[in-house]
N, C-alpha and C. Protein backbone atom coordinates (compact mmCIF):
# COMPACT_ATOMS: atom_id res chain seq x y z
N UNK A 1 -21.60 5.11 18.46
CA UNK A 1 -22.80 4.31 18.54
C UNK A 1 -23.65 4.77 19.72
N UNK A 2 -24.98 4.56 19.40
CA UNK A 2 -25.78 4.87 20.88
C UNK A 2 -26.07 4.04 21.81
N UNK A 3 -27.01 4.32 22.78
CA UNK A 3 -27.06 3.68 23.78
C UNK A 3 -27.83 2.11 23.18
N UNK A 4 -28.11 2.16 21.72
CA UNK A 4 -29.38 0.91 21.47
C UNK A 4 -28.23 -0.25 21.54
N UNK A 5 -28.58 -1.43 21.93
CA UNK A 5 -28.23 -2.60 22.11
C UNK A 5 -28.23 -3.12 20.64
N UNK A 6 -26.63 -3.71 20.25
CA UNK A 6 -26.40 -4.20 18.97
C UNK A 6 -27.31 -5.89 19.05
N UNK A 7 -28.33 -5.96 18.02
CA UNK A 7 -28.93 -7.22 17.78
C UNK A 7 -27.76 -8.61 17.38
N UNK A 8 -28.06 -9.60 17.93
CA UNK A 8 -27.46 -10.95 17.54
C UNK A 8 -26.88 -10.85 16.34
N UNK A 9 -26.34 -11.59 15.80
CA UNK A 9 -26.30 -12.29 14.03
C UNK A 9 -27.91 -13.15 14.15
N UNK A 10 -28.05 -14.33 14.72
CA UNK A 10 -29.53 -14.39 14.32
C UNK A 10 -30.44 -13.60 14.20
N UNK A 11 -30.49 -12.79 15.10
CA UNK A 11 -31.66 -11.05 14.89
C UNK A 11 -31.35 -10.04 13.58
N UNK A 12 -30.08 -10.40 13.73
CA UNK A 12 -29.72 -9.82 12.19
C UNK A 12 -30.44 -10.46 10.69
N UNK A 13 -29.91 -11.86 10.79
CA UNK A 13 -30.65 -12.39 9.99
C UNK A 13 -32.43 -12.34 9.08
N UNK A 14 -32.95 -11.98 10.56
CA UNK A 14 -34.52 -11.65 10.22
C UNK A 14 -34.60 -10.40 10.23
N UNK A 15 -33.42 -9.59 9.93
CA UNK A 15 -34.57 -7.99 9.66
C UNK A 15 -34.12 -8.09 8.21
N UNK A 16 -34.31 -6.54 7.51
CA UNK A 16 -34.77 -6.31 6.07
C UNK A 16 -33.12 -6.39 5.51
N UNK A 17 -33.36 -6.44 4.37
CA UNK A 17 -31.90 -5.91 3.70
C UNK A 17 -31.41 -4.76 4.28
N UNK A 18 -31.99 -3.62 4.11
CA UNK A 18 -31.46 -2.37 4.23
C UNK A 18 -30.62 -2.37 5.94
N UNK A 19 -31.89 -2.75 6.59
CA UNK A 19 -31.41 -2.82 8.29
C UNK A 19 -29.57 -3.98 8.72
N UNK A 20 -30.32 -5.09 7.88
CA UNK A 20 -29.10 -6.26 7.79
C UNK A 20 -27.46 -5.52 7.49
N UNK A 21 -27.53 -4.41 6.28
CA UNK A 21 -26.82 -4.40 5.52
C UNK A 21 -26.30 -3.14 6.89
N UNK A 22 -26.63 -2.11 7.18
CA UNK A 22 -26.57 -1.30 8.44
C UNK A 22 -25.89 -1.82 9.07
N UNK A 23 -26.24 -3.01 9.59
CA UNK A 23 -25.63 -3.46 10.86
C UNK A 23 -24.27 -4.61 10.74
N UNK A 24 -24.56 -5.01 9.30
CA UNK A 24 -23.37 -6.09 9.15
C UNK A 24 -21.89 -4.69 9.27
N UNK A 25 -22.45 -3.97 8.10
CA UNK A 25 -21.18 -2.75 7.56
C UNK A 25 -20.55 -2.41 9.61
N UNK A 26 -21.62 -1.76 10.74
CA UNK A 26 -21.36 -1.65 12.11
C UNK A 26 -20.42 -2.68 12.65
N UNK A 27 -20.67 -3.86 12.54
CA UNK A 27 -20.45 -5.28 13.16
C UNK A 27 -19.51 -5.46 12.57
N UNK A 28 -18.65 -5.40 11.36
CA UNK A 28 -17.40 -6.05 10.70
C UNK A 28 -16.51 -4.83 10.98
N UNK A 29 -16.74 -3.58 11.62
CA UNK A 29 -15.62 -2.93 11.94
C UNK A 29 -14.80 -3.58 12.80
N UNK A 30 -13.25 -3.92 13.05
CA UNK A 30 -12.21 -4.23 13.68
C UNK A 30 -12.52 -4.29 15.58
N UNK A 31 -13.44 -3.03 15.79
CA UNK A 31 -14.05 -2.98 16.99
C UNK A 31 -14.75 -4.70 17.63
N UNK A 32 -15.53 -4.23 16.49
CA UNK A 32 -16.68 -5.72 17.02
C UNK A 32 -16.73 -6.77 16.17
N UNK A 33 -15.66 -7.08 15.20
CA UNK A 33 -15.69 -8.35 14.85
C UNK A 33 -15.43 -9.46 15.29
N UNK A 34 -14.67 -9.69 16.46
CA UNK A 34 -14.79 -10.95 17.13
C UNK A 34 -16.20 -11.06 17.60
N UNK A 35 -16.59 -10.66 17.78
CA UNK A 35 -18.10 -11.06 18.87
C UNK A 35 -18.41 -11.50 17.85
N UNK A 36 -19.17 -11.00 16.38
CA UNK A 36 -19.68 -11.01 15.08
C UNK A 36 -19.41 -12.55 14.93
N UNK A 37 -17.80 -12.69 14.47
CA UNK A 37 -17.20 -14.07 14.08
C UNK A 37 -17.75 -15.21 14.97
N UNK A 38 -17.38 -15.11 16.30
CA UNK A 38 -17.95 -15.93 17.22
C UNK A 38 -19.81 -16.71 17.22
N UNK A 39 -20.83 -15.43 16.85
CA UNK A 39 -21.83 -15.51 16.73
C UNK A 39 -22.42 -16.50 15.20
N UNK A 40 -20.99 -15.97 14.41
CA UNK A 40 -21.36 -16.39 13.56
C UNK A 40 -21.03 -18.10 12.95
N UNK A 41 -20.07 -18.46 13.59
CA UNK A 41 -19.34 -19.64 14.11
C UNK A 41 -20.47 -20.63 14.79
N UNK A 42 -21.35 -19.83 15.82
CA UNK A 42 -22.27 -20.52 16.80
C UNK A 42 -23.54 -21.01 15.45
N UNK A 43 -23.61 -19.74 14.95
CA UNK A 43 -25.06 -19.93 13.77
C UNK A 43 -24.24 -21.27 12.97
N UNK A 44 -23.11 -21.23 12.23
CA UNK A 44 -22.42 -22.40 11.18
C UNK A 44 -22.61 -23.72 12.07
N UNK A 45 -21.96 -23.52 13.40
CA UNK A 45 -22.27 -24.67 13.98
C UNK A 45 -23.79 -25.76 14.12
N UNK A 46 -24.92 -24.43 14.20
CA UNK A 46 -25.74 -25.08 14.12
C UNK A 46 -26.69 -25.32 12.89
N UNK A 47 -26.25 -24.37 11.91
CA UNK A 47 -26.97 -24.85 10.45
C UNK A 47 -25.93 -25.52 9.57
N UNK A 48 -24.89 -25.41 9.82
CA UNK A 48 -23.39 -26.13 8.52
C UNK A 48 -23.76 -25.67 7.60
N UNK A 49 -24.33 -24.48 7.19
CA UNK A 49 -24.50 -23.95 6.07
C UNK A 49 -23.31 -24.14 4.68
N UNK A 50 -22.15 -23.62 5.28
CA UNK A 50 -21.17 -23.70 4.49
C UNK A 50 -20.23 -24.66 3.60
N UNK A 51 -20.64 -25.91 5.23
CA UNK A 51 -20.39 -27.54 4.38
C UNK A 51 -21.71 -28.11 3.33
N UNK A 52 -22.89 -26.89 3.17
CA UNK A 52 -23.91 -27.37 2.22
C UNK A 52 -23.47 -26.85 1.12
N UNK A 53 -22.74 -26.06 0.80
CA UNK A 53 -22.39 -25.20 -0.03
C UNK A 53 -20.88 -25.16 -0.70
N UNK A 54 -20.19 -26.49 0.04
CA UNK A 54 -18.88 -26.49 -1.20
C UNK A 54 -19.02 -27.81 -1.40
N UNK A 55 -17.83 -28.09 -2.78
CA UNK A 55 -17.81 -29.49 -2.81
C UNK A 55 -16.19 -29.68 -2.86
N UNK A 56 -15.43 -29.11 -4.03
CA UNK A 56 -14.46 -29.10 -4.47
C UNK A 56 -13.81 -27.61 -3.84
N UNK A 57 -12.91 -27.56 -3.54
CA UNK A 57 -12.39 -25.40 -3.17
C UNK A 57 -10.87 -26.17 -3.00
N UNK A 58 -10.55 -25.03 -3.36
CA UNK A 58 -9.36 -24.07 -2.86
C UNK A 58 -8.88 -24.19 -1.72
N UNK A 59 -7.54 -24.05 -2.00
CA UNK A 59 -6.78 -23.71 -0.34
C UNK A 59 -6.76 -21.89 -0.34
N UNK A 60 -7.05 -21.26 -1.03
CA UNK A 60 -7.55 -19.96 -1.04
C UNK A 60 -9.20 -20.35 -0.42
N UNK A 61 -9.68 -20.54 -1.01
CA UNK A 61 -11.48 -20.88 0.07
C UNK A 61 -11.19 -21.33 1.11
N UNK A 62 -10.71 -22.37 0.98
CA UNK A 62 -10.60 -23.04 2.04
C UNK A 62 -9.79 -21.68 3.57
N UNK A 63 -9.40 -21.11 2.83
CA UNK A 63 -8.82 -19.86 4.01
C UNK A 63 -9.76 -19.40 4.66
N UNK A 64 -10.77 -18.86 3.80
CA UNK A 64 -11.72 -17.85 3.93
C UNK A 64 -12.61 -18.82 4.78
N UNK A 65 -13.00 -20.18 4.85
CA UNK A 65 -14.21 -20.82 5.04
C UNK A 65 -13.34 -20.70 6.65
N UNK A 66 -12.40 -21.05 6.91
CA UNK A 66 -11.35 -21.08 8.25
C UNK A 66 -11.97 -20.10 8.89
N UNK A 67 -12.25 -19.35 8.63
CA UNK A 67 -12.44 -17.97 9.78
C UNK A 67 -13.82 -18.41 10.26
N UNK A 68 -14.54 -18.85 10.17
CA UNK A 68 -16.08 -19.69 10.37
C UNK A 68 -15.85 -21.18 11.02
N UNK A 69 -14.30 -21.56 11.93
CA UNK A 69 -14.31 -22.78 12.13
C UNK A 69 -13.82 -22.18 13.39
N UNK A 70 -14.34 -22.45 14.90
CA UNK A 70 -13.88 -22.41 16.18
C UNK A 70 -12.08 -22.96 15.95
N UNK A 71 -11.98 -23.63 15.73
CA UNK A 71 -10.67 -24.34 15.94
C UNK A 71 -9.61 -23.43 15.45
N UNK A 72 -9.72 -22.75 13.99
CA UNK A 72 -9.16 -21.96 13.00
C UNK A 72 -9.38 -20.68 13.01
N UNK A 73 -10.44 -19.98 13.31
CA UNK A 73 -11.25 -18.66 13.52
C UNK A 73 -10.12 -17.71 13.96
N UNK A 74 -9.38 -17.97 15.21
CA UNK A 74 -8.67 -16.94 15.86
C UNK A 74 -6.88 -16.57 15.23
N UNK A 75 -6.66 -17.67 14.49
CA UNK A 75 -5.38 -17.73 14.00
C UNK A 75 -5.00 -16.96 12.51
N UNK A 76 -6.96 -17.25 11.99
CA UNK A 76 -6.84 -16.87 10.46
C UNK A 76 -7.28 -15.85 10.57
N UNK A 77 -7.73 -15.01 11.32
CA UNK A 77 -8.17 -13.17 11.64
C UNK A 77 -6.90 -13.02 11.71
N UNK A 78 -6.08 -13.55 12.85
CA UNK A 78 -4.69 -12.61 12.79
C UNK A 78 -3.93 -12.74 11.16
N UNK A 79 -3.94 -14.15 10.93
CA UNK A 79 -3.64 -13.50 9.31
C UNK A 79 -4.23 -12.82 8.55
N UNK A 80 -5.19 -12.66 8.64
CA UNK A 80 -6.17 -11.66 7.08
C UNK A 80 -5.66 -9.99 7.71
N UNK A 81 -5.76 -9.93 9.42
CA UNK A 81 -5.26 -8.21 10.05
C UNK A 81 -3.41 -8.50 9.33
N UNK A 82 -2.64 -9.44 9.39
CA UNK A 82 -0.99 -9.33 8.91
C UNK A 82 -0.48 -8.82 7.64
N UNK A 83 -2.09 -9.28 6.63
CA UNK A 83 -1.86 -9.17 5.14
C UNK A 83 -2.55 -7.95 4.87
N UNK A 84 -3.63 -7.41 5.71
CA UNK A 84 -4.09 -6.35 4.73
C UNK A 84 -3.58 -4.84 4.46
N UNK A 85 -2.25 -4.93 5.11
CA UNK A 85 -1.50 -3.66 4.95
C UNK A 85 -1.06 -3.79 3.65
N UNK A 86 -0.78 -5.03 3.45
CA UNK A 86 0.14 -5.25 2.03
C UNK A 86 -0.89 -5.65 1.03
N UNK A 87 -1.95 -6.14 1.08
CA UNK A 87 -2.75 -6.27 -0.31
C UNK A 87 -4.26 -4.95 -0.05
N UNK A 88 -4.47 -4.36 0.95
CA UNK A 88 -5.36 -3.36 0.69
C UNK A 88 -6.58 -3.54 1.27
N UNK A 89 -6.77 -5.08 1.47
CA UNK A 89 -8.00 -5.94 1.49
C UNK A 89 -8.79 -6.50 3.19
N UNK A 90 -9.18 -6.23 3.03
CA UNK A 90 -9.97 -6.26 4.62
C UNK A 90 -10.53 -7.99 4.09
N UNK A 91 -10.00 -8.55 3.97
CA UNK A 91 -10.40 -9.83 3.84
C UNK A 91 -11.56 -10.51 4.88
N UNK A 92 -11.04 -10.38 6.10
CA UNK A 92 -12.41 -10.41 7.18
C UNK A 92 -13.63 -10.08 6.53
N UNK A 93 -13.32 -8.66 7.12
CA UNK A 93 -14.73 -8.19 6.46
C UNK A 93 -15.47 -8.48 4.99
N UNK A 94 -14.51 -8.91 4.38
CA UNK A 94 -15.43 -9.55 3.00
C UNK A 94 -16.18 -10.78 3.39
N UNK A 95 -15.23 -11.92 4.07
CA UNK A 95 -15.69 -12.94 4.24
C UNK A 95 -17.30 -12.99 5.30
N UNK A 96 -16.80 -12.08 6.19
CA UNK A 96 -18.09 -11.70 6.46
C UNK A 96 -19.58 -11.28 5.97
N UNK A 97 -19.14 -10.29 5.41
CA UNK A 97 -20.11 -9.99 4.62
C UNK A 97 -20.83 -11.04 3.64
N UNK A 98 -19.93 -11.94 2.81
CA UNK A 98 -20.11 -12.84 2.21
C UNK A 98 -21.15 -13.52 2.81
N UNK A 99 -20.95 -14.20 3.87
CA UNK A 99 -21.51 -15.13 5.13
C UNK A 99 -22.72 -14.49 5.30
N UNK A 100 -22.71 -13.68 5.64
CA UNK A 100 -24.37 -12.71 5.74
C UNK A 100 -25.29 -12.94 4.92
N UNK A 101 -24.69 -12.03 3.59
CA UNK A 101 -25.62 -12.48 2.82
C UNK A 101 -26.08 -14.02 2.49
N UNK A 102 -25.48 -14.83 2.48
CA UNK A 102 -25.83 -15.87 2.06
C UNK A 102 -26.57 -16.40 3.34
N UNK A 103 -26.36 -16.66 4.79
CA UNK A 103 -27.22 -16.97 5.32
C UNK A 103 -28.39 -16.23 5.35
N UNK A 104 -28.28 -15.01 5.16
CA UNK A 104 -29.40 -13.61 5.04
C UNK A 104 -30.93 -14.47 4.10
N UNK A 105 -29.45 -14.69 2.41
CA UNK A 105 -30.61 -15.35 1.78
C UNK A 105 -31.29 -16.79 1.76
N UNK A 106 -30.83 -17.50 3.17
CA UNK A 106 -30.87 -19.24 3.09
C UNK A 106 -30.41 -19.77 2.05
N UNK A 107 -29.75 -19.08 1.09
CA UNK A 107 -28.48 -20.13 -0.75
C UNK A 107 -28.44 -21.51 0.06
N UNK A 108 -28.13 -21.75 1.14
CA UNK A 108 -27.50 -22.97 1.85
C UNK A 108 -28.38 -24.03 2.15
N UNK A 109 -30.13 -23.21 2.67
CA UNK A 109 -31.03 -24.37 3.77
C UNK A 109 -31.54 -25.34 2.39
């Protein structure tokens, strides 16, 4: 990476697809996904996007929505890094990505 200063998740939010999509793919590498998660935790906290957006889920969702909860965030990364040797799946990084886009596209406001 260069010397440019990685933008927020909110700064993320307001640039283009193409730029968003750049920087989410940067940001969900293993490197810098805590900061990412954290930022992105701060944004849930203050829009609840995600409690606009279920009604009924899963204790499978309900996993994924965990990684977006301060309380749960740090326990359920170490599980999704325990499992993905054995299922293949960067689960983080999906859920992430997931999260992006959808706040990207306001689905939630």
């Amino acid at each position: 990476m260069s010397n440019k200063k990685m933008p927020t998740y909110p700064e993320m939010l307001l640039m283009n697809e193409k730029d968003l999509e750049k920087w989410i793919i940067l940001r969900t590498e293993p490197a810098y996904r805590k900061e990412l998660i954290h930022e992105m935790i701060l944004h849930e906290e203050k829009n609840h996007s995600l409690n606009k957006s279920t009604k009924k889920i899963t204790p499978a969702q309900q996993l994924i929505l965990d990684l977006f909860d301060k309380n749960k965030s740090s326990e359920t990364l170490k599980l999704f890094e325990k499992i993905e040797p054995e299922t293949g799946i960067d689960l983080a990084r999906e859920a992430m990505m997931a999260k992006a886009a959808t706040d990207f596209c306001k689905l939630n406001y």
